[in-house]
PDB file of N, CA and C in Angstrom:
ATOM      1  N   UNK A   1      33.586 -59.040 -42.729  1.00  0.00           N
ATOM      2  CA  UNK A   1      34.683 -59.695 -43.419  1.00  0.00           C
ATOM      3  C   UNK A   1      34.788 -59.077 -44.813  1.00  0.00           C
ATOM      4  N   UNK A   2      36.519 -58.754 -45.460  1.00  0.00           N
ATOM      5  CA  UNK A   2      36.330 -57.869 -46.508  1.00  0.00           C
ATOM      6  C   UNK A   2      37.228 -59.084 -46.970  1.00  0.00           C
ATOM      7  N   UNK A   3      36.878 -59.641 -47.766  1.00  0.00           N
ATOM      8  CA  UNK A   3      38.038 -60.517 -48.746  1.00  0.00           C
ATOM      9  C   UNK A   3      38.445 -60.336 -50.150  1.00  0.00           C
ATOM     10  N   UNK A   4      39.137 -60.515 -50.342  1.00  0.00           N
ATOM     11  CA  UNK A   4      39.984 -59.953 -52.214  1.00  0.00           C
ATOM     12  C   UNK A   4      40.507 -61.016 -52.421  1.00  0.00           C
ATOM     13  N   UNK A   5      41.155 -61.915 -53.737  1.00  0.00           N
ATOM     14  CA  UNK A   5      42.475 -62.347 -53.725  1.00  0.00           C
ATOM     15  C   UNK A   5      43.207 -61.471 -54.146  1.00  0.00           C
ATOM     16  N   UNK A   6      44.233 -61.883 -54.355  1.00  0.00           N
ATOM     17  CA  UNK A   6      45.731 -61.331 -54.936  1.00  0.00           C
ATOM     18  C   UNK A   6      45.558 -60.833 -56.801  1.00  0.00           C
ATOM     19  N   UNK A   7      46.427 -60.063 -56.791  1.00  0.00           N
ATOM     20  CA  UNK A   7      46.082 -59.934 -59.053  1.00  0.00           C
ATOM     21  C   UNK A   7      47.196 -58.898 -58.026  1.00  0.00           C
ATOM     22  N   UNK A   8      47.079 -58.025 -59.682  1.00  0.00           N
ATOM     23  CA  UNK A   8      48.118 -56.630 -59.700  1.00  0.00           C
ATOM     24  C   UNK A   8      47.449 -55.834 -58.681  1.00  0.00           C
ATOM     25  N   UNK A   9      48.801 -54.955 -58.324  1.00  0.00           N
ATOM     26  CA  UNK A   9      48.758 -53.893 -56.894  1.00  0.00           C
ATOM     27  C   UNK A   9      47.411 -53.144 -57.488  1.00  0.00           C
ATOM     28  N   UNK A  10      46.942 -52.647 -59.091  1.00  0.00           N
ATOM     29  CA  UNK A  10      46.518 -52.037 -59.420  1.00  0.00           C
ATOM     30  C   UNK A  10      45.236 -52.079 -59.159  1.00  0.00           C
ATOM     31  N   UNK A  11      44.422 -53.522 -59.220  1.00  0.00           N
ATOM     32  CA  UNK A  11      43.515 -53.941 -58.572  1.00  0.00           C
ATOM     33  C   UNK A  11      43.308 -53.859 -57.266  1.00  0.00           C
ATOM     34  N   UNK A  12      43.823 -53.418 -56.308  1.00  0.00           N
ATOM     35  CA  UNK A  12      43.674 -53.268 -55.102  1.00  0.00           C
ATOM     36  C   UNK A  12      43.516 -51.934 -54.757  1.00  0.00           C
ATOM     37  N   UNK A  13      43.334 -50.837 -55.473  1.00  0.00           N
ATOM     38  CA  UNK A  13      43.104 -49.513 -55.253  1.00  0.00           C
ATOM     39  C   UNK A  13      42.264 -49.528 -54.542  1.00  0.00           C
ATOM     40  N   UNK A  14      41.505 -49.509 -54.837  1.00  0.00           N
ATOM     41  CA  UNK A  14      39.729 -49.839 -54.279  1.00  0.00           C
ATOM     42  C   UNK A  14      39.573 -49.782 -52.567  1.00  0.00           C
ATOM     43  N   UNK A  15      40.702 -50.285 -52.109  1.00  0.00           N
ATOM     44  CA  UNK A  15      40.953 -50.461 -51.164  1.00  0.00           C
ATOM     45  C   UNK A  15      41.327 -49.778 -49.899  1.00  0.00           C
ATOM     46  N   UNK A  16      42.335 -48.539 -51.236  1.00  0.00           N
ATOM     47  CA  UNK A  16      42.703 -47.415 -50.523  1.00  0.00           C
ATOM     48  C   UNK A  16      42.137 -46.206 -50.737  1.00  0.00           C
ATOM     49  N   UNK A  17      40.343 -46.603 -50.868  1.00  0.00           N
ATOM     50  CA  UNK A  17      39.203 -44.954 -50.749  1.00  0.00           C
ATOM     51  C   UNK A  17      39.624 -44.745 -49.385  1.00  0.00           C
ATOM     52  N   UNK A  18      39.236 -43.579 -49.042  1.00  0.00           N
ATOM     53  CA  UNK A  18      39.018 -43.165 -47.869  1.00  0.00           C
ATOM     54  C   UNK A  18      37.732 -43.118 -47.226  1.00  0.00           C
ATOM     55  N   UNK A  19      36.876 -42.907 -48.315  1.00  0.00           N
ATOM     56  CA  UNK A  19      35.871 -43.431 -47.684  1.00  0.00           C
ATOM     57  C   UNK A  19      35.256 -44.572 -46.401  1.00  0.00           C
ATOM     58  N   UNK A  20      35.519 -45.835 -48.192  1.00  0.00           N
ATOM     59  CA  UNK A  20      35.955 -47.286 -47.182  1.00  0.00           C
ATOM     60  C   UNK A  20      36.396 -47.525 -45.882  1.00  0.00           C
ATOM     61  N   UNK A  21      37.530 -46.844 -45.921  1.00  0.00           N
ATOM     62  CA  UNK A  21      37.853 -46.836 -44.800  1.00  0.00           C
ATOM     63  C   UNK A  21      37.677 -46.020 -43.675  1.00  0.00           C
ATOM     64  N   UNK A  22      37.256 -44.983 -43.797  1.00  0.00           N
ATOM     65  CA  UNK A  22      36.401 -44.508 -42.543  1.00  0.00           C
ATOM     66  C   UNK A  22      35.348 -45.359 -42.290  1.00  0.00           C
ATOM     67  N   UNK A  23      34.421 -45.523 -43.417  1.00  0.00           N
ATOM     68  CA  UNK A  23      33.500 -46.288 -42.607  1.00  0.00           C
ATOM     69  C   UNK A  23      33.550 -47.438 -41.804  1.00  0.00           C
ATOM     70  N   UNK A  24      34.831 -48.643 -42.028  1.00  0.00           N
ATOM     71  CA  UNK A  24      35.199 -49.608 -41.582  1.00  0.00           C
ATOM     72  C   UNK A  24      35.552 -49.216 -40.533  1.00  0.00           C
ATOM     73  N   UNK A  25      36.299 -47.960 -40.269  1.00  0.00           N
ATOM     74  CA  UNK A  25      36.997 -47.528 -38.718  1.00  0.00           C
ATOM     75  C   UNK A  25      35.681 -47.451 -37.983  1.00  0.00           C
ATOM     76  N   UNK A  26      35.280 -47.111 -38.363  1.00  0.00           N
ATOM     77  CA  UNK A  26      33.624 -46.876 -37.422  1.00  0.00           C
ATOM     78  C   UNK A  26      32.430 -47.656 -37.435  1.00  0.00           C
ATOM     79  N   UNK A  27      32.897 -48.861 -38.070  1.00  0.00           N
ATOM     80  CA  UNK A  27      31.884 -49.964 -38.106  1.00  0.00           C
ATOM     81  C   UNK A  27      31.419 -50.434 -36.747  1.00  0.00           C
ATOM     82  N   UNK A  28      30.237 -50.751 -35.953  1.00  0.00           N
ATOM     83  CA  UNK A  28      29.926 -50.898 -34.834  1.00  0.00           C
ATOM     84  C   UNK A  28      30.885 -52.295 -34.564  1.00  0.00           C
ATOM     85  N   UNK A  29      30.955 -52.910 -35.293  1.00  0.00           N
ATOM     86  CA  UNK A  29      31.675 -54.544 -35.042  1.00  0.00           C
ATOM     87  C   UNK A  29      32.883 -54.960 -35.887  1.00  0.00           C
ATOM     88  N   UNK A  30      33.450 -55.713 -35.442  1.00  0.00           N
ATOM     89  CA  UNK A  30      34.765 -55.932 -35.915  1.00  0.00           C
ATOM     90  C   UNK A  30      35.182 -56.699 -37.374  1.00  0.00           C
ATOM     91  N   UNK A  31      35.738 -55.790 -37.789  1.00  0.00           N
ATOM     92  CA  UNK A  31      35.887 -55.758 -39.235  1.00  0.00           C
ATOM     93  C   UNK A  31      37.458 -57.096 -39.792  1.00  0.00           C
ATOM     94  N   UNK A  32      36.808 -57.838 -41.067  1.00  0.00           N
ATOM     95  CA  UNK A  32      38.274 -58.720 -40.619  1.00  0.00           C
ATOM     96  C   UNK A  32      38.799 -58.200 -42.239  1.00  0.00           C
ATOM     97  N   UNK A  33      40.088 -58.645 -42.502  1.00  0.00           N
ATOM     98  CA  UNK A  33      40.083 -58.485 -43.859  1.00  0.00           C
ATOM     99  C   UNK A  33      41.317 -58.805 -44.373  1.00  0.00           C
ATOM    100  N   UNK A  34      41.182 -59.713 -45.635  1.00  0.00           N
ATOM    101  CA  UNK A  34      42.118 -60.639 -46.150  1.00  0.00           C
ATOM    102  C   UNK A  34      42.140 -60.230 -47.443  1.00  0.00           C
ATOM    103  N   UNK A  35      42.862 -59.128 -48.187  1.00  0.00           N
ATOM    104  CA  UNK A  35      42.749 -58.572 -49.119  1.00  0.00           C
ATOM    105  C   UNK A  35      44.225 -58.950 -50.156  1.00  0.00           C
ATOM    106  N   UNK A  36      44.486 -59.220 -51.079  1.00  0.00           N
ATOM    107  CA  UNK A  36      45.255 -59.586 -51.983  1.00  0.00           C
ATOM    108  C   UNK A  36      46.592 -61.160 -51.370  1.00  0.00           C
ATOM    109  N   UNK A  37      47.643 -60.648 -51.152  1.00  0.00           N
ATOM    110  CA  UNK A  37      48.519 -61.476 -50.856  1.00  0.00           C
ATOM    111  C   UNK A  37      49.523 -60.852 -50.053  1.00  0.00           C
ATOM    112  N   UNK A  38      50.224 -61.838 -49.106  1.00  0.00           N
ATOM    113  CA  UNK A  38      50.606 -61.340 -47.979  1.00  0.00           C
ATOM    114  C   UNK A  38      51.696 -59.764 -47.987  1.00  0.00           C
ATOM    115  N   UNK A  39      52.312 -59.606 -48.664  1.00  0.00           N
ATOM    116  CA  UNK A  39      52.796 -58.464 -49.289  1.00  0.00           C
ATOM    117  C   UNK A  39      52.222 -57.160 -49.749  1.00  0.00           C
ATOM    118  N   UNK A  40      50.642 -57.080 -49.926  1.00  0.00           N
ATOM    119  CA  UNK A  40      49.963 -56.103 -49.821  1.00  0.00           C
ATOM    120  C   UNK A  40      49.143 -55.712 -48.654  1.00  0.00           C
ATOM    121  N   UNK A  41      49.253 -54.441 -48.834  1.00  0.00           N
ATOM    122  CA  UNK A  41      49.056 -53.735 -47.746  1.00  0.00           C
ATOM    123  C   UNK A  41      47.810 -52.641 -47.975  1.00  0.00           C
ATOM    124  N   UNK A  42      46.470 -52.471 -47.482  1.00  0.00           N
ATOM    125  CA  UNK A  42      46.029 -51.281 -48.153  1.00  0.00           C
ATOM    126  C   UNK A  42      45.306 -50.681 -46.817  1.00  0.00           C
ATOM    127  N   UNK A  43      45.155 -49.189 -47.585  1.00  0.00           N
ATOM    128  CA  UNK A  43      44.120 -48.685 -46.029  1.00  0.00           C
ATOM    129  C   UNK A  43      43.095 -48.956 -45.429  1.00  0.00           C
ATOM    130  N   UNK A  44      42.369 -49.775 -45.645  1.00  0.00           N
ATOM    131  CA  UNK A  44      41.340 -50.500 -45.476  1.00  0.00           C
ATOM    132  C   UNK A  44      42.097 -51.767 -44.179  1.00  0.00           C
ATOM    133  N   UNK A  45      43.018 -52.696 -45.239  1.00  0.00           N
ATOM    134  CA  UNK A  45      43.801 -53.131 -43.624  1.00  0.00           C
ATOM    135  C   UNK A  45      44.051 -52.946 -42.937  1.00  0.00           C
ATOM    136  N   UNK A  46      44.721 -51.089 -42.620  1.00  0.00           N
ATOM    137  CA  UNK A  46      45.321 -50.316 -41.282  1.00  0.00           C
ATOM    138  C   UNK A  46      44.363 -50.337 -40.437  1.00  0.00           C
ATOM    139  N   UNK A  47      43.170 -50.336 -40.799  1.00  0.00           N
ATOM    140  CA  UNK A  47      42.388 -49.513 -39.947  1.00  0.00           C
ATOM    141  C   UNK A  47      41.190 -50.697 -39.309  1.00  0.00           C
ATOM    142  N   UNK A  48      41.033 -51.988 -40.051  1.00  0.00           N
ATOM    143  CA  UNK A  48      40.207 -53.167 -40.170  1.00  0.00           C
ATOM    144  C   UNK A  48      40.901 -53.401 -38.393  1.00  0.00           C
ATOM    145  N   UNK A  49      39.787 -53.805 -37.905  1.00  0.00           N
ATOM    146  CA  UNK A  49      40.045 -54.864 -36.574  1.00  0.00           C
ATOM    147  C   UNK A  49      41.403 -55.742 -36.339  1.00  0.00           C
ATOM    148  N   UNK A  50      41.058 -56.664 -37.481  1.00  0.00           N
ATOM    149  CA  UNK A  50      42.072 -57.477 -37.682  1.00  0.00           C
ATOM    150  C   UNK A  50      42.622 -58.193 -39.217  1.00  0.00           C
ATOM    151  N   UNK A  51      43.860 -57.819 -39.742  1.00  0.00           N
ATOM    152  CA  UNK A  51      43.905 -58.390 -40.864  1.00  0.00           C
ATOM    153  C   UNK A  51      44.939 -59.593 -40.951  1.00  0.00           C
ATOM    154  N   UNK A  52      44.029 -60.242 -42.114  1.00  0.00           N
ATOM    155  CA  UNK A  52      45.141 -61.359 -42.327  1.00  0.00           C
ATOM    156  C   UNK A  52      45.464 -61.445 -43.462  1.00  0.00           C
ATOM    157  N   UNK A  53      46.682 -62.491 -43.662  1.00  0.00           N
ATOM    158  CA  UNK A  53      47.579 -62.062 -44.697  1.00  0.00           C
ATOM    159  C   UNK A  53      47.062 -62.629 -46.278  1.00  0.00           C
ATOM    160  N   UNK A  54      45.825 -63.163 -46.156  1.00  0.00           N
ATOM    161  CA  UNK A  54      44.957 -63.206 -47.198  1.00  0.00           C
ATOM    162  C   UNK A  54      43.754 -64.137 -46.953  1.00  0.00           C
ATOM    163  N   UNK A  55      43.070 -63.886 -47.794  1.00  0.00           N
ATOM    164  CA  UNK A  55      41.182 -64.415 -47.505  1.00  0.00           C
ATOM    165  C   UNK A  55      41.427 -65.741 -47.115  1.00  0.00           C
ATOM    166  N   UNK A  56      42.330 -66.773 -47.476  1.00  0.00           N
ATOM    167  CA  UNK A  56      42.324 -68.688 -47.068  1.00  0.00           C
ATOM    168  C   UNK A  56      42.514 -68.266 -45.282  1.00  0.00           C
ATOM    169  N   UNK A  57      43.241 -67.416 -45.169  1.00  0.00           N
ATOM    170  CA  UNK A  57      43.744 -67.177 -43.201  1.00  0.00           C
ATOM    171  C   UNK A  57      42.717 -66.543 -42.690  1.00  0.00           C
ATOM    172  N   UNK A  58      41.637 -65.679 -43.547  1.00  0.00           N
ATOM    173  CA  UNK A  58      40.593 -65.141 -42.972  1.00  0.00           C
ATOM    174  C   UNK A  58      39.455 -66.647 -43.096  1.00  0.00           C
ATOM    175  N   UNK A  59      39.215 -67.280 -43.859  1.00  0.00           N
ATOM    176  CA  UNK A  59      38.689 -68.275 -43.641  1.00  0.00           C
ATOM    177  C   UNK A  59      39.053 -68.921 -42.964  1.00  0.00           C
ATOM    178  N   UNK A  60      40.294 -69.759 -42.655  1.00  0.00           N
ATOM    179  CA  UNK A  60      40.578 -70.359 -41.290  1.00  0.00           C
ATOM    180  C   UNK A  60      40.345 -70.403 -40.350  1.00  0.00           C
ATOM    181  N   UNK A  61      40.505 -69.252 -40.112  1.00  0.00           N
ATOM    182  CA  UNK A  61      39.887 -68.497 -38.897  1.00  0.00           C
ATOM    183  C   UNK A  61      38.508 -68.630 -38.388  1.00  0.00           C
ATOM    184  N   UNK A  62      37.634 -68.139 -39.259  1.00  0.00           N
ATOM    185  CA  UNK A  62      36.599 -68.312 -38.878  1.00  0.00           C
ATOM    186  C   UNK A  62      36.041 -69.828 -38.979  1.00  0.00           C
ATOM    187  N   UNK A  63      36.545 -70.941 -39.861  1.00  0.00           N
ATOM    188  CA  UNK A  63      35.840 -72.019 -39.800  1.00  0.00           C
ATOM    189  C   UNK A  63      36.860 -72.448 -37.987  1.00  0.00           C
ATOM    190  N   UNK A  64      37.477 -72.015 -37.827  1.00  0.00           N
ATOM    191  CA  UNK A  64      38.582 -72.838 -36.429  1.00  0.00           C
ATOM    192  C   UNK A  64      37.601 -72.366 -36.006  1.00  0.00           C
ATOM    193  N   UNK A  65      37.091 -70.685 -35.275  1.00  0.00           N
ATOM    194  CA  UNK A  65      35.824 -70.223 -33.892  1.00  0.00           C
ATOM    195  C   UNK A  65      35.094 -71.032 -34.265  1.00  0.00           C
ATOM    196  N   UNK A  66      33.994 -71.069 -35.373  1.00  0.00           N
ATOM    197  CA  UNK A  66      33.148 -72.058 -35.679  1.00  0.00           C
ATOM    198  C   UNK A  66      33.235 -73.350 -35.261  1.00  0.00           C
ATOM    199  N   UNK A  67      34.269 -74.269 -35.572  1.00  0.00           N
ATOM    200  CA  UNK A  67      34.001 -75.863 -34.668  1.00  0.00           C
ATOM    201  C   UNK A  67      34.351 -75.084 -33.352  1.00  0.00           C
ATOM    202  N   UNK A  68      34.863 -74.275 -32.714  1.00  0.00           N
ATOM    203  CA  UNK A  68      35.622 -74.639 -30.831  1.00  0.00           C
ATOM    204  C   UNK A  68      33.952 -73.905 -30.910  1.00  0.00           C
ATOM    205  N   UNK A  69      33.145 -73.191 -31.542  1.00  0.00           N
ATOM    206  CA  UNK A  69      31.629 -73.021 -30.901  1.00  0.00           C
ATOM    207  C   UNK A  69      30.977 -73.983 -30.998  1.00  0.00           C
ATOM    208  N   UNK A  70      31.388 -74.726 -32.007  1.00  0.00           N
ATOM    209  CA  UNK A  70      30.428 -76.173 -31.915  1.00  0.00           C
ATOM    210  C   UNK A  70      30.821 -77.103 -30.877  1.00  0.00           C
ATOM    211  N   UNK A  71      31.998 -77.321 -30.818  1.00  0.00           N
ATOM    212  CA  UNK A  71      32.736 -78.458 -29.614  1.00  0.00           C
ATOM    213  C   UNK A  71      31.583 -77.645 -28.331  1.00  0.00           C
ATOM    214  N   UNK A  72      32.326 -76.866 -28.167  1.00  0.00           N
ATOM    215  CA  UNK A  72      31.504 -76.218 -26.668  1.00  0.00           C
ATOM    216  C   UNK A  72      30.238 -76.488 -26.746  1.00  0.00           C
ATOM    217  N   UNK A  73      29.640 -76.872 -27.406  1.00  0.00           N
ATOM    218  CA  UNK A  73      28.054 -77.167 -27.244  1.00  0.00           C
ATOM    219  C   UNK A  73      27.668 -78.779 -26.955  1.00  0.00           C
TER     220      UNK A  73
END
């Protein structure tokens, strides 16, 4: 999970190493990532598993699997 909030586009550079993002493309497991606000976009998102349109929807998310793994038990 890669989370950011939102600020200026400028702050979100970071985002678009290439590095970063190779390594995320090739991460053995699935990469999530909720980086600024729904309007930004960076390379790190293209390439992430699955992105959402910011870190509160990447949290959602995971607390929703979390109880349906708990219910199931």
């Amino acid at each position: 999970v890669i989370i950011r909030g939102g600020g200026a586009t400028t702050d979100l550079h970071g985002f678009d190493n290439y590095l970063l993002a190779a390594n995320v493309a090739q991460f053995p497991l699935p990469v999530f990532t909720g980086i600024g606000h729904e309007r930004d976009d960076t390379i790190v998102d293209l390439v992430a598993h699955t992105r959402f349109k910011t870190p509160t929807a990447v949290a959602a998310y995971l607390i929703e699997r979390r109880q349906g793994e708990a219910d199931r038990l």
